[in-house]
C-alpha atoms as a PDB file:
ATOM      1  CA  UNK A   1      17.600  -1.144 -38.056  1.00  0.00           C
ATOM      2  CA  UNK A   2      20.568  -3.160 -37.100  1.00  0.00           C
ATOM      3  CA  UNK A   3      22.183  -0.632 -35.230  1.00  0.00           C
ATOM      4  CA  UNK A   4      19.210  -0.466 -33.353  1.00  0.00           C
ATOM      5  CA  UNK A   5      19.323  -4.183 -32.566  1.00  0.00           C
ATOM      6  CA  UNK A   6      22.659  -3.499 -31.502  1.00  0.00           C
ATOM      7  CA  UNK A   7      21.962  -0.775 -29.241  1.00  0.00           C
ATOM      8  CA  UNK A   8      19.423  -3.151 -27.782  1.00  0.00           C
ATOM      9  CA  UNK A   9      21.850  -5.960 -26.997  1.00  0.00           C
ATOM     10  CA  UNK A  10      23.969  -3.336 -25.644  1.00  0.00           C
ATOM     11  CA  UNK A  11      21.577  -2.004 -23.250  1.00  0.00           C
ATOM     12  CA  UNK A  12      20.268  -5.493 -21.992  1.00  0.00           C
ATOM     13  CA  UNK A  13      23.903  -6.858 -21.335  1.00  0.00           C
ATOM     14  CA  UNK A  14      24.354  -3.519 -19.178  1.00  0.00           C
ATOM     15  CA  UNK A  15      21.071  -4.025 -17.359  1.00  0.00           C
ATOM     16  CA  UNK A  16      21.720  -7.949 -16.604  1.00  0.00           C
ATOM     17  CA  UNK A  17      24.863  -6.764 -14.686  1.00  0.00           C
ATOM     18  CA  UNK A  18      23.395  -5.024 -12.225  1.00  0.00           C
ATOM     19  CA  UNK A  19      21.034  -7.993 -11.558  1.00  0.00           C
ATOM     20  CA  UNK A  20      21.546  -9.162  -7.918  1.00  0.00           C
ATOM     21  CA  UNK A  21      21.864 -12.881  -8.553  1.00  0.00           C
ATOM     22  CA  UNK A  22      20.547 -15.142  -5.667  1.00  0.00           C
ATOM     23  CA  UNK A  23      23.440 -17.929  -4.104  1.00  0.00           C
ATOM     24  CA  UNK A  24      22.777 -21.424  -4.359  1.00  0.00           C
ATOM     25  CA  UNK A  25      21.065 -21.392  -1.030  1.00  0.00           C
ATOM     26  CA  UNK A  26      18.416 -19.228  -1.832  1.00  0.00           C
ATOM     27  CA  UNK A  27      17.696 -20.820  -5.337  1.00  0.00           C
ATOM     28  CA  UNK A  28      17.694 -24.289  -3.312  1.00  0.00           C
ATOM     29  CA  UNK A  29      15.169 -22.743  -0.732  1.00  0.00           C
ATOM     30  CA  UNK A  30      13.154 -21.291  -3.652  1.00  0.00           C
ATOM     31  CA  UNK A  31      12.785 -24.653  -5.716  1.00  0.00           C
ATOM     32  CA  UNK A  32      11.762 -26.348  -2.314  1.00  0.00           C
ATOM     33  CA  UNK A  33       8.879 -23.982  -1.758  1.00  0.00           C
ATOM     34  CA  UNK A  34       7.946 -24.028  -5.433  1.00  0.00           C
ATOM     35  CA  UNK A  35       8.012 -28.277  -5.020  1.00  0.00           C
ATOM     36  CA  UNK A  36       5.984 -28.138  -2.112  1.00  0.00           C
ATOM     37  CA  UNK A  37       3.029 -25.589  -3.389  1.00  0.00           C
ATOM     38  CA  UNK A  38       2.645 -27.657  -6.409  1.00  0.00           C
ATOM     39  CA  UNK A  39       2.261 -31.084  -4.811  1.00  0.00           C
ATOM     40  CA  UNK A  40      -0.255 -29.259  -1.963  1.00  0.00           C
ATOM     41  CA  UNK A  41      -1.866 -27.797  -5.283  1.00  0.00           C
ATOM     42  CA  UNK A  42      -1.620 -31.221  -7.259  1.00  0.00           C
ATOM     43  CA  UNK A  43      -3.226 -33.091  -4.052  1.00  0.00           C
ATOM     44  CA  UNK A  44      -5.919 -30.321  -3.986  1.00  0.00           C
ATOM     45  CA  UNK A  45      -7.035 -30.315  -7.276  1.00  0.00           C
ATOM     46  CA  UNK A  46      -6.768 -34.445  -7.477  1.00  0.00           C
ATOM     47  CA  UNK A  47      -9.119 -34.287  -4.467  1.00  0.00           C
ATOM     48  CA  UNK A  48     -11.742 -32.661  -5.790  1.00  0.00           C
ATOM     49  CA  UNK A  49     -11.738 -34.126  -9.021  1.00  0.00           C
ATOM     50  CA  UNK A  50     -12.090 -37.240  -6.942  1.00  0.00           C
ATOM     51  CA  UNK A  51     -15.180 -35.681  -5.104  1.00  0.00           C
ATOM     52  CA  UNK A  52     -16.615 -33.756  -8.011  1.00  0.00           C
ATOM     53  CA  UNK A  53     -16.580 -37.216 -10.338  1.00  0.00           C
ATOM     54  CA  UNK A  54     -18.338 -38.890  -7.182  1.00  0.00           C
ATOM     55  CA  UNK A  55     -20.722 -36.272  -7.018  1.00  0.00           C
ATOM     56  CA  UNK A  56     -21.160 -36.810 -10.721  1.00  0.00           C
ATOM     57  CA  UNK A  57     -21.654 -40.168 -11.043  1.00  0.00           C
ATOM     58  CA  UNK A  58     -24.125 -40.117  -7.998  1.00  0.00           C
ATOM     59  CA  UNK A  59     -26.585 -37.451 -10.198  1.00  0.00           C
ATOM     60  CA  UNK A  60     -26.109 -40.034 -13.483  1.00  0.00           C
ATOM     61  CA  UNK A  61     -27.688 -43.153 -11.565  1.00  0.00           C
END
């Protein structure tokens, strides 16, 4: 069993140096995209919540 584990460890340190790692631009450029989907997603969402508790209230009174 533990030689197992070790053959594991082994095998994962071998496959994590052939990973092509990005540069710092890339991962900059990444985050940026991933900040801007979310807040177009946030705004969205917060939108029609907005409409949806409208719509809501409207069918309540």
């Amino acid at each position: 069993m533990i030689e197992k584990v070790k053959v594991f460890f082994r095998e994962a340190k071998a496959e994590l140096k052939k990973v092509t790692w990005p540069d710092r631009k890339v991962t900059g450029a990444s985050t940026l995209v991933v900040l801007l989907v979310v807040l177009v997603v946030g705004v969205y969402l917060g939108l029609i919540d907005g409409l949806l508790n409208q719509l809501y209230k409207m069918v309540l009174s």
